[in-house]
PDB file of N, CA and C in Angstrom:
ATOM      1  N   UNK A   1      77.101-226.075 -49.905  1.00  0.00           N
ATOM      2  CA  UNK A   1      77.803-227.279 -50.258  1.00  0.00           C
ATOM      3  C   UNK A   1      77.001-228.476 -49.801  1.00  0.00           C
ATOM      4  N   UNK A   2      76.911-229.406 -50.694  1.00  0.00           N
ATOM      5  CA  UNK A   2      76.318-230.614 -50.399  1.00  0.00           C
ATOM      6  C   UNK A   2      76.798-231.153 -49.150  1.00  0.00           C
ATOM      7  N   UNK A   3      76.126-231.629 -48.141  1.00  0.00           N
ATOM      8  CA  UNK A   3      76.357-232.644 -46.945  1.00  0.00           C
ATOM      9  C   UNK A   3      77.255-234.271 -47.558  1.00  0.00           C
ATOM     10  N   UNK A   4      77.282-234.509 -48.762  1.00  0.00           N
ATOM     11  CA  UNK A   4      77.911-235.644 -48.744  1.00  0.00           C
ATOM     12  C   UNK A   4      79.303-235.921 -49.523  1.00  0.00           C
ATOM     13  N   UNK A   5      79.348-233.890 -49.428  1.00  0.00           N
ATOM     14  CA  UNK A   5      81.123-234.091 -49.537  1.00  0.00           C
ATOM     15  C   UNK A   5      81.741-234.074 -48.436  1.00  0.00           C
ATOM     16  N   UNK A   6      81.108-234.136 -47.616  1.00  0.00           N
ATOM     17  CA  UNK A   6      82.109-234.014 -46.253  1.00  0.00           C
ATOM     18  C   UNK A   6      82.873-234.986 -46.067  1.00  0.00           C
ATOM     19  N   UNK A   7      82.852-236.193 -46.580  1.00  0.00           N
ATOM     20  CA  UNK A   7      83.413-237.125 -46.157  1.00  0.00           C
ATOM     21  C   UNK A   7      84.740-237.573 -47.491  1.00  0.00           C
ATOM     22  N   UNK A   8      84.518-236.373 -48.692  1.00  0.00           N
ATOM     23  CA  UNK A   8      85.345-236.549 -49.569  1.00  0.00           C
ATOM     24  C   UNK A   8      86.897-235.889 -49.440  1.00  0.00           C
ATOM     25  N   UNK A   9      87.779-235.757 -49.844  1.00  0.00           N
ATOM     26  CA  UNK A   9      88.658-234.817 -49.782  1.00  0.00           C
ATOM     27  C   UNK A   9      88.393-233.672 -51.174  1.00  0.00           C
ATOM     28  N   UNK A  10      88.679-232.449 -50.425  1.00  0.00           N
ATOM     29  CA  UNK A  10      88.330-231.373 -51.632  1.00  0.00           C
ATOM     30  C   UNK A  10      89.206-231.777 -52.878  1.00  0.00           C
ATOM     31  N   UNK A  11      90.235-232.240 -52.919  1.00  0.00           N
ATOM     32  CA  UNK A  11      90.958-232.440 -54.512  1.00  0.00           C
ATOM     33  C   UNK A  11      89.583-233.399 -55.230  1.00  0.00           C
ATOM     34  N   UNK A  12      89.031-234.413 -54.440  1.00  0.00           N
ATOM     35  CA  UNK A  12      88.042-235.386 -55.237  1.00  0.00           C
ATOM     36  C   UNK A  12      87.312-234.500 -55.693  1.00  0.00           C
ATOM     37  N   UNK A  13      86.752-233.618 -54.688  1.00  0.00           N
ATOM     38  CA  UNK A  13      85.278-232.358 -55.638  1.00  0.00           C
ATOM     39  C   UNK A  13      85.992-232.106 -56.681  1.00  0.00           C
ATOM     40  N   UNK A  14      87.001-231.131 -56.302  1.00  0.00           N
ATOM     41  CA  UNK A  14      87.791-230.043 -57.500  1.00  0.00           C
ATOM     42  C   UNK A  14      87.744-231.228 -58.974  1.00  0.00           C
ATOM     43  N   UNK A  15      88.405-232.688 -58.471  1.00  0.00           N
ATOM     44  CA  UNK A  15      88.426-233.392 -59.903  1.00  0.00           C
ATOM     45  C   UNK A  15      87.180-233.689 -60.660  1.00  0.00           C
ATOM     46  N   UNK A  16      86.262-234.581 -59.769  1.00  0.00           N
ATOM     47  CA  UNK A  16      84.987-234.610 -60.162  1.00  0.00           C
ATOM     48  C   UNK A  16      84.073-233.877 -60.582  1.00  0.00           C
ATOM     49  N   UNK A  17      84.215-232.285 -59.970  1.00  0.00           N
ATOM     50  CA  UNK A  17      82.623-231.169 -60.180  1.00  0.00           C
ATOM     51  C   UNK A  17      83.620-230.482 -60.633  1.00  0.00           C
ATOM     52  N   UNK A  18      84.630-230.220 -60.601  1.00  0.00           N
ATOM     53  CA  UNK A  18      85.213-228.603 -62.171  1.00  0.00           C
ATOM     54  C   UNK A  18      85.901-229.277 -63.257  1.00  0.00           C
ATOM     55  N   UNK A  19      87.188-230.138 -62.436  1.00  0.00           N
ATOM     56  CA  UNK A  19      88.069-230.615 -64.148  1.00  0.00           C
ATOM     57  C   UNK A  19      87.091-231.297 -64.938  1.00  0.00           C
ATOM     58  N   UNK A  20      86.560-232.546 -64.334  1.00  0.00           N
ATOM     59  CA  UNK A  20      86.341-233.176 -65.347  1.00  0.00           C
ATOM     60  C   UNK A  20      85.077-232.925 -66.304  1.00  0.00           C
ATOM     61  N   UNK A  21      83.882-232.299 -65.794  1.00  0.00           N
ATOM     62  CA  UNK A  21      83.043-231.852 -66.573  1.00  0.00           C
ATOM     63  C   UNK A  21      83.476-230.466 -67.489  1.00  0.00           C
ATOM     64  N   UNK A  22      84.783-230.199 -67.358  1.00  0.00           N
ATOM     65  CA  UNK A  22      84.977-229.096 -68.077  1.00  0.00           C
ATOM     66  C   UNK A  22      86.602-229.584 -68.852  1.00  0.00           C
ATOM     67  N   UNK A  23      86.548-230.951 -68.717  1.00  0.00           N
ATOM     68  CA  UNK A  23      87.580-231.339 -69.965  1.00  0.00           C
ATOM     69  C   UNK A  23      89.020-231.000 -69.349  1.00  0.00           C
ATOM     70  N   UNK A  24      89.417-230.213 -68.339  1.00  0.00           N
ATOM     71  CA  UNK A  24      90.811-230.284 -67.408  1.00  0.00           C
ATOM     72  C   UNK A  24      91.433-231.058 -67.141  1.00  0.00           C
ATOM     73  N   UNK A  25      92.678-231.052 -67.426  1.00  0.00           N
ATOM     74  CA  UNK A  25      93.513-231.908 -66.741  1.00  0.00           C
ATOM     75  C   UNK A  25      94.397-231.001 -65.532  1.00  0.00           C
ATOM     76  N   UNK A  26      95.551-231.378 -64.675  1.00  0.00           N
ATOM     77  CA  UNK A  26      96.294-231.310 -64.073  1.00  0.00           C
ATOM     78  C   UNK A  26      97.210-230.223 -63.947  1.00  0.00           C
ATOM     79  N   UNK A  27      98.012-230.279 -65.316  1.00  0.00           N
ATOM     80  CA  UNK A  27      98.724-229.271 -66.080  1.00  0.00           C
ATOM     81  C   UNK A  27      98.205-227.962 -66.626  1.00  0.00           C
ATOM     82  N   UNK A  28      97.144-228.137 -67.501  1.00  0.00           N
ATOM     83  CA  UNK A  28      96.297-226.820 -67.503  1.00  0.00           C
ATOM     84  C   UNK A  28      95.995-226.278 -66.434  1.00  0.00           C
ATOM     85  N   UNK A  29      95.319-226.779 -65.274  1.00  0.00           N
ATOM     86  CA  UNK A  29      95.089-226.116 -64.220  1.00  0.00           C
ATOM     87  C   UNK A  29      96.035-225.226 -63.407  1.00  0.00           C
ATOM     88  N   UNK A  30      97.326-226.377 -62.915  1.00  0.00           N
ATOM     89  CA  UNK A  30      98.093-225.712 -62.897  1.00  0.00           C
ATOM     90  C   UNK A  30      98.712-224.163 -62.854  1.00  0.00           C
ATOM     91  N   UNK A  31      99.081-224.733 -64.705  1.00  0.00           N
ATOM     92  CA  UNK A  31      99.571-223.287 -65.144  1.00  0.00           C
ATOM     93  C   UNK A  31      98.378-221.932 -65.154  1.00  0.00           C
ATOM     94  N   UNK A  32      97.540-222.521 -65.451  1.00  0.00           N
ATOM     95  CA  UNK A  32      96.260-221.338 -64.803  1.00  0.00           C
ATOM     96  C   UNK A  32      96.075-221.091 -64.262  1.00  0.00           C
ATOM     97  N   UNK A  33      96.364-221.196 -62.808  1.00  0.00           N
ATOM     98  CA  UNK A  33      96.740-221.383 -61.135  1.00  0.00           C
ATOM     99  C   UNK A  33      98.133-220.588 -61.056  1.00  0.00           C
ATOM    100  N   UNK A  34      98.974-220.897 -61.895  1.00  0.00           N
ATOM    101  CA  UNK A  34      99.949-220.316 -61.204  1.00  0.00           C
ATOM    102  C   UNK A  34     100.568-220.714 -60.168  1.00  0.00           C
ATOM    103  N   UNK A  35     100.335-222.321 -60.333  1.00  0.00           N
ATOM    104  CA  UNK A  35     101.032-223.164 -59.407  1.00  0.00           C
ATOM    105  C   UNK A  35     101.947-224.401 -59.828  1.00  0.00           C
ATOM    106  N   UNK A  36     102.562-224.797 -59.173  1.00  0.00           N
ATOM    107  CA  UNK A  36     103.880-226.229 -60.070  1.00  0.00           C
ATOM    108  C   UNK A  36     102.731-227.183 -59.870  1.00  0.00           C
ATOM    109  N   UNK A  37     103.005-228.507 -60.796  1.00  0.00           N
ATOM    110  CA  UNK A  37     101.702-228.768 -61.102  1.00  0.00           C
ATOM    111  C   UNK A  37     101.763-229.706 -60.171  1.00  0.00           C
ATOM    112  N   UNK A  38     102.719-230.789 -59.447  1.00  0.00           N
ATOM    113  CA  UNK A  38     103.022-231.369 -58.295  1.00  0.00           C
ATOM    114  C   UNK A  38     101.998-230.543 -57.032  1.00  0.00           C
ATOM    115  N   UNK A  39     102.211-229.563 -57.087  1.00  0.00           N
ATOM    116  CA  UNK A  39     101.101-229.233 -55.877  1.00  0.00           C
ATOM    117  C   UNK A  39      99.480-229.690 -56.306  1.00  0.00           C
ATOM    118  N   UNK A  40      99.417-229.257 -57.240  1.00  0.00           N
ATOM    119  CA  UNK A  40      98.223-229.606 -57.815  1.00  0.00           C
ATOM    120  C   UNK A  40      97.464-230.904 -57.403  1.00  0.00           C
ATOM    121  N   UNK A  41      98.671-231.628 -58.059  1.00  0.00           N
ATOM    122  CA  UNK A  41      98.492-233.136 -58.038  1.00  0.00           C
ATOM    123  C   UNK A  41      97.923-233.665 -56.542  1.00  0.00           C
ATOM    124  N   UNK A  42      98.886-233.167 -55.651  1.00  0.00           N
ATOM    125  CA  UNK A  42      99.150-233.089 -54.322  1.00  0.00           C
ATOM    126  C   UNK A  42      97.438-233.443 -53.925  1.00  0.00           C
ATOM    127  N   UNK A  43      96.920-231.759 -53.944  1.00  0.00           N
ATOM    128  CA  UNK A  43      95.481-231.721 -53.784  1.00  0.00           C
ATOM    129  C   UNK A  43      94.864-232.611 -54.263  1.00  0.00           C
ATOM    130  N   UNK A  44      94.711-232.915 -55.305  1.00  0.00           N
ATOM    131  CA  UNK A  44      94.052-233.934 -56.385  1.00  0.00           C
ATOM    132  C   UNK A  44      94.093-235.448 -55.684  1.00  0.00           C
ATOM    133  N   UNK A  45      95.375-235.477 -55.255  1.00  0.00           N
ATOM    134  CA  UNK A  45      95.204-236.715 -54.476  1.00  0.00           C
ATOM    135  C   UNK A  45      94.850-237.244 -53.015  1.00  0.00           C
ATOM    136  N   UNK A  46      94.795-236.323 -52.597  1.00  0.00           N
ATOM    137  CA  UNK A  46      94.489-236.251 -51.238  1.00  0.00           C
ATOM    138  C   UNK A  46      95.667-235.716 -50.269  1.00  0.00           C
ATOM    139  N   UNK A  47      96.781-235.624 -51.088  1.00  0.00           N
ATOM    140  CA  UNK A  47      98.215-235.736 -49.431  1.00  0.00           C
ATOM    141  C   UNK A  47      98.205-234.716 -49.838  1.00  0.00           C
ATOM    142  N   UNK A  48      97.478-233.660 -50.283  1.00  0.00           N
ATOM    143  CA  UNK A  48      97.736-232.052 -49.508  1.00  0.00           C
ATOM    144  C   UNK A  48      96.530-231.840 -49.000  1.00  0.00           C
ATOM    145  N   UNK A  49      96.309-230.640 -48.383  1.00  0.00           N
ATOM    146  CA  UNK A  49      95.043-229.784 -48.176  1.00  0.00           C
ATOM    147  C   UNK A  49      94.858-228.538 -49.016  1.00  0.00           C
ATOM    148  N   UNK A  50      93.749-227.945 -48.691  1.00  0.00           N
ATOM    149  CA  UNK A  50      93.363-226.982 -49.636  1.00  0.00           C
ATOM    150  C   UNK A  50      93.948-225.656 -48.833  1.00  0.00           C
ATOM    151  N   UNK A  51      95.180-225.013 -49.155  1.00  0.00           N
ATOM    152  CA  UNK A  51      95.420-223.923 -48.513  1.00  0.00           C
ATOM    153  C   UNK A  51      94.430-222.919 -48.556  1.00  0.00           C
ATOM    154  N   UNK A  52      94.754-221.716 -48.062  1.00  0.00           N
ATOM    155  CA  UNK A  52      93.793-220.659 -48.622  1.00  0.00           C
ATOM    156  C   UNK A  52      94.402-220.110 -49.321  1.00  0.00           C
ATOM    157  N   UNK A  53      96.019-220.044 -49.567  1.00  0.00           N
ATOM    158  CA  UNK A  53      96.453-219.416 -51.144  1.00  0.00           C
ATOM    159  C   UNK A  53      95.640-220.003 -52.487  1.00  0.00           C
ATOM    160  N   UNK A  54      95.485-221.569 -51.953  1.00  0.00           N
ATOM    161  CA  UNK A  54      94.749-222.077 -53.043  1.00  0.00           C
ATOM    162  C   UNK A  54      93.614-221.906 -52.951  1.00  0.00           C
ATOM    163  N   UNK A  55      92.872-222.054 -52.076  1.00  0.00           N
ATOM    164  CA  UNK A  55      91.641-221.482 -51.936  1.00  0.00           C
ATOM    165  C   UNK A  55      91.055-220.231 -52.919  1.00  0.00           C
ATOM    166  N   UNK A  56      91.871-219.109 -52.408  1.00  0.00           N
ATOM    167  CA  UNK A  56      91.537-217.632 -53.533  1.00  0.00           C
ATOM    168  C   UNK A  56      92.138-217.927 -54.708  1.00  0.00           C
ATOM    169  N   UNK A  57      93.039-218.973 -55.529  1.00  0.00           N
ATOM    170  CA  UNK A  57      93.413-219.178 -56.512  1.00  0.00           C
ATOM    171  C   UNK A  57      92.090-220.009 -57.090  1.00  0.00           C
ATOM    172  N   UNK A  58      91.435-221.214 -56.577  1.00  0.00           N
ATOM    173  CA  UNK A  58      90.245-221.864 -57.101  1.00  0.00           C
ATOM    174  C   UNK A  58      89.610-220.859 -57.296  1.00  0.00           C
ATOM    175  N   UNK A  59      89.287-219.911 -56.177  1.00  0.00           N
ATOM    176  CA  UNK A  59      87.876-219.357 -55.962  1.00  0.00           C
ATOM    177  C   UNK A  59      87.771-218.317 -57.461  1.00  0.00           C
ATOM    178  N   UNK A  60      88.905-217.769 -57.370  1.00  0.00           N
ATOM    179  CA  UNK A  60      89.615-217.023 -58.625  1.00  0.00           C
ATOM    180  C   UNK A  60      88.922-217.605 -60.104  1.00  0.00           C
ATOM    181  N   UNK A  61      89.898-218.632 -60.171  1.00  0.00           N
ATOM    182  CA  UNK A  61      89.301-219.446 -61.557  1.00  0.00           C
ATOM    183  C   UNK A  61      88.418-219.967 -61.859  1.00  0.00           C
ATOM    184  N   UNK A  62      87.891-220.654 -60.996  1.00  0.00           N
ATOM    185  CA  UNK A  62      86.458-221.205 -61.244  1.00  0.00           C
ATOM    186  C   UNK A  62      85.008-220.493 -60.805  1.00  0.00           C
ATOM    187  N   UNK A  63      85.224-218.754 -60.294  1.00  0.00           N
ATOM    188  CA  UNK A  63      84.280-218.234 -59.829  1.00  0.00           C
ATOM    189  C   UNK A  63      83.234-218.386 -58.635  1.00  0.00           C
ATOM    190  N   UNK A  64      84.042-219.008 -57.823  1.00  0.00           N
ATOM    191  CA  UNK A  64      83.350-219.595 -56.871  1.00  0.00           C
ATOM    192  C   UNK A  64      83.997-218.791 -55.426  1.00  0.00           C
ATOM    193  N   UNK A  65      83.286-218.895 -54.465  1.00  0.00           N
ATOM    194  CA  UNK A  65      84.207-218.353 -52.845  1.00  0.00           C
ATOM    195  C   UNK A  65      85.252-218.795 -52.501  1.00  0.00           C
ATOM    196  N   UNK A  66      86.235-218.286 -52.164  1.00  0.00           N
ATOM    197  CA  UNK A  66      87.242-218.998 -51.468  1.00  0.00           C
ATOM    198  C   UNK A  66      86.994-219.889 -50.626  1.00  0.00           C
ATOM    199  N   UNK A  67      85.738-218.768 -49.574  1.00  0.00           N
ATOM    200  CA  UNK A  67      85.326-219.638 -48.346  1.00  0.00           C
ATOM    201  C   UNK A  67      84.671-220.723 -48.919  1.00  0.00           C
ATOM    202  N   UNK A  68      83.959-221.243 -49.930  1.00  0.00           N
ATOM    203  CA  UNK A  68      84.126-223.013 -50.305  1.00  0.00           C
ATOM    204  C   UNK A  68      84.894-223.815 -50.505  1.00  0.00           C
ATOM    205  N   UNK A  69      85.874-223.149 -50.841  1.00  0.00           N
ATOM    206  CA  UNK A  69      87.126-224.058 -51.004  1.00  0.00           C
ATOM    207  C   UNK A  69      87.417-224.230 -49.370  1.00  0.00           C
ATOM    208  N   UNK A  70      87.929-223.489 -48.763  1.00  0.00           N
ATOM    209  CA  UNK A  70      88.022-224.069 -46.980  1.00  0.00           C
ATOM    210  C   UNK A  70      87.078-224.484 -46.012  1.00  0.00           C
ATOM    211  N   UNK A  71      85.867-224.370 -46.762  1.00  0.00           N
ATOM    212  CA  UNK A  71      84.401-225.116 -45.873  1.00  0.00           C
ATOM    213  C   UNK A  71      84.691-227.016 -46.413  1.00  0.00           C
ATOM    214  N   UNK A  72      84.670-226.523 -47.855  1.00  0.00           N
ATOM    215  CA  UNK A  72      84.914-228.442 -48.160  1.00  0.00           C
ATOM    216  C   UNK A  72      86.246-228.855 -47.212  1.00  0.00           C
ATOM    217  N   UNK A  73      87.320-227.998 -46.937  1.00  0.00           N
ATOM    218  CA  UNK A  73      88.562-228.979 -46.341  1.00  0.00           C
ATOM    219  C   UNK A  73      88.389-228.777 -44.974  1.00  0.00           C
ATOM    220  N   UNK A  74      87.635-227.841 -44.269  1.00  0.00           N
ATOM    221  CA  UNK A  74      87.166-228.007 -42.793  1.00  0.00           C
ATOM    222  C   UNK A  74      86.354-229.234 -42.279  1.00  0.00           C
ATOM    223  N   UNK A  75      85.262-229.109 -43.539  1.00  0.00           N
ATOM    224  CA  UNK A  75      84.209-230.448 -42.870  1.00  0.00           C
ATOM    225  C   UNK A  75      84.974-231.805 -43.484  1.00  0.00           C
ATOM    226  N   UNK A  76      85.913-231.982 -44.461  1.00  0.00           N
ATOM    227  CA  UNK A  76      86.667-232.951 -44.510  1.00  0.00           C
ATOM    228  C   UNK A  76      87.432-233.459 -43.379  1.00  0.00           C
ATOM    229  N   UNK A  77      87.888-232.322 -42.772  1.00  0.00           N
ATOM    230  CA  UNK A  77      89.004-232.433 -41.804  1.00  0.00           C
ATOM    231  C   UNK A  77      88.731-233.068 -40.772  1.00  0.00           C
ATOM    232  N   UNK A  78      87.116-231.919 -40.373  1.00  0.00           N
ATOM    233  CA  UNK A  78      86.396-232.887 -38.898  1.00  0.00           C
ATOM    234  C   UNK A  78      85.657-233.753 -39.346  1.00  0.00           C
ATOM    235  N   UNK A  79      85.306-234.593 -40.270  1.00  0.00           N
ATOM    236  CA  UNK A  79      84.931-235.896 -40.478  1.00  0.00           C
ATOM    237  C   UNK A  79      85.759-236.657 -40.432  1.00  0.00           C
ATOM    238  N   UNK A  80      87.179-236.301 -40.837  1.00  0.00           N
ATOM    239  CA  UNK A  80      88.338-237.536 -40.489  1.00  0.00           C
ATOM    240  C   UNK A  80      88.628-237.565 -39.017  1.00  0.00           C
ATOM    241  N   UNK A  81      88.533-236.702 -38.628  1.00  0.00           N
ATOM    242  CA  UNK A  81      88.992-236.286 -37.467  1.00  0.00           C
ATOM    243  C   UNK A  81      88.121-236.855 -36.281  1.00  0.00           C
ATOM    244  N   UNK A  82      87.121-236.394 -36.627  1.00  0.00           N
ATOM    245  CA  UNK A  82      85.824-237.058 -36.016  1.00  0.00           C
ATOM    246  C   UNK A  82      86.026-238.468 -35.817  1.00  0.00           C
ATOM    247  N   UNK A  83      85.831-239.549 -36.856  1.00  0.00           N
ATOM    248  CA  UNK A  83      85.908-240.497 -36.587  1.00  0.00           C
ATOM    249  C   UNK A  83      86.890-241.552 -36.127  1.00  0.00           C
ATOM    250  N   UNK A  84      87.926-240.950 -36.831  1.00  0.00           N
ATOM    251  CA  UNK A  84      89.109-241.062 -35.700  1.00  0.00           C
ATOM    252  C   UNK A  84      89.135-240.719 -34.063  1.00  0.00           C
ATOM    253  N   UNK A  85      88.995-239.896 -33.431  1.00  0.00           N
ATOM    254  CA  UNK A  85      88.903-239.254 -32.206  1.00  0.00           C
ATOM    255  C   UNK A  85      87.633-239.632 -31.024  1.00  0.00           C
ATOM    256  N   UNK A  86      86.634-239.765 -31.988  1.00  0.00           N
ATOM    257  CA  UNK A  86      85.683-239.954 -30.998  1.00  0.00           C
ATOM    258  C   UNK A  86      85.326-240.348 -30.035  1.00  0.00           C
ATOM    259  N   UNK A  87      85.995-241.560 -29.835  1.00  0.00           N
ATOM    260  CA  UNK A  87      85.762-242.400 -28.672  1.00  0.00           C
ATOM    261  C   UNK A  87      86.732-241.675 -27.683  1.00  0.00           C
ATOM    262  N   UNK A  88      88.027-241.245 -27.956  1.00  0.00           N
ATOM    263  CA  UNK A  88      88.787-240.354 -26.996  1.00  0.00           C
ATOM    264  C   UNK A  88      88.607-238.738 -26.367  1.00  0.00           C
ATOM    265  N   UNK A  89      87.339-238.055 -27.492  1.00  0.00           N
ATOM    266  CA  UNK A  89      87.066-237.018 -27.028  1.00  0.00           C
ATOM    267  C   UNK A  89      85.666-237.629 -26.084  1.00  0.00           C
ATOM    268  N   UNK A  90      84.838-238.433 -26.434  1.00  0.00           N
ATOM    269  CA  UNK A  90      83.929-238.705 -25.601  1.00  0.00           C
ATOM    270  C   UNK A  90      84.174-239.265 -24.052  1.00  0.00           C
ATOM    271  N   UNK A  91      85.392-239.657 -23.988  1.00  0.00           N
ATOM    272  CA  UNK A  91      85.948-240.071 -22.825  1.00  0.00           C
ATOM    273  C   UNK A  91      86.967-238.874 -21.835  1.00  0.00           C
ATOM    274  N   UNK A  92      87.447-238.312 -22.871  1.00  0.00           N
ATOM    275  CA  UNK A  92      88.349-237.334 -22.332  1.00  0.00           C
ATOM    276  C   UNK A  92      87.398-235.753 -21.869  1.00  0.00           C
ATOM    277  N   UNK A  93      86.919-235.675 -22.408  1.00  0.00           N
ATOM    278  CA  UNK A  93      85.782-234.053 -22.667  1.00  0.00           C
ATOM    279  C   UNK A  93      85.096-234.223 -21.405  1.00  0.00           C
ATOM    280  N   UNK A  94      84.992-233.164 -20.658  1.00  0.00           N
ATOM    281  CA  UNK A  94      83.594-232.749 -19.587  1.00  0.00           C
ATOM    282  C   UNK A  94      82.904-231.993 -20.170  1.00  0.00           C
ATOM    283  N   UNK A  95      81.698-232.304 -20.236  1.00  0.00           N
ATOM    284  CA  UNK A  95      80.937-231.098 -21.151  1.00  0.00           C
ATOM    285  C   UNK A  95      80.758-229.814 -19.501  1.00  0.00           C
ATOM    286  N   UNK A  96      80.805-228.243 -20.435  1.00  0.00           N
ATOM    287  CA  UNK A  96      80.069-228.081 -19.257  1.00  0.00           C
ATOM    288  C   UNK A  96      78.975-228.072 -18.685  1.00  0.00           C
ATOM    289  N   UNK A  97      78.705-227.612 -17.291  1.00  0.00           N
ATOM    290  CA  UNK A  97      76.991-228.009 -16.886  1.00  0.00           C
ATOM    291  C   UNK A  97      76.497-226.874 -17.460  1.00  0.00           C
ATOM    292  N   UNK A  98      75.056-226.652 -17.885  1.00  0.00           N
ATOM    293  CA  UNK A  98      73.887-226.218 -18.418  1.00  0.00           C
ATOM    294  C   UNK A  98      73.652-225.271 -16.986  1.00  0.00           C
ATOM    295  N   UNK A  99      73.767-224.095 -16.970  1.00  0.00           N
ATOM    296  CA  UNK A  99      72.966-223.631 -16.356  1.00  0.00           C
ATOM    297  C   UNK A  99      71.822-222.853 -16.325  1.00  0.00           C
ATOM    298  N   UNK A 100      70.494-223.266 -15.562  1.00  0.00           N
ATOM    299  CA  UNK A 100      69.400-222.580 -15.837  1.00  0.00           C
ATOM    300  C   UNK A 100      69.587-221.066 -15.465  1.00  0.00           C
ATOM    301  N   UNK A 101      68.959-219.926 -15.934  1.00  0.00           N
ATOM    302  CA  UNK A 101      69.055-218.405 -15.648  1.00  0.00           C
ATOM    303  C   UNK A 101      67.903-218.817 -14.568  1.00  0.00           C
TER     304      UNK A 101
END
């Protein structure tokens, strides 16, 4: 997976790199999914995440790994997360010490 989806949410990939170069909308997917299309949407817009039911349902239809579908919403996750947090894990965290053998 490209390094500069990390900072996308996986519904943006899914819309950008499968529906739309392949003419999809919402509803088709959907029902090809086997999902109400409100969830869909959900993803698509960002206020869901990529389950892993959905995950093996993408990975399913579009021939791709599941595990890509939950690598794009992991490194999404800790990039939001990340930059949100940082200054509080850098303050809060002891790293531990390094010890030489």
């Amino acid at each position: 997976m490209a390094h500069r989806d990390s900072s996308q949410h996986p519904g943006t990939v899914l819309r950008k790199r499968f529906m739309a170069p392949n003419g999809l909308d919402a509803d088709r997917v959907a029902a090809d999914l086997g999902v109400p299309v409100s969830r869909l949407q959900d993803v698509l817009s960002g206020q869901r995440s990529i389950s892993a039911d959905m995950a093996l349902r993408l990975g399913r239809y579009f021939g791709t790994s599941p595990l890509y579908w939950m690598n794009l919403q992991s490194r999404f996750d800790l990039h939001v997360t990340g930059k949100v947090m940082a200054g509080d894990i850098e303050r809060e965290v002891r790293p531990f010490p390094q010890r030489v053998a």
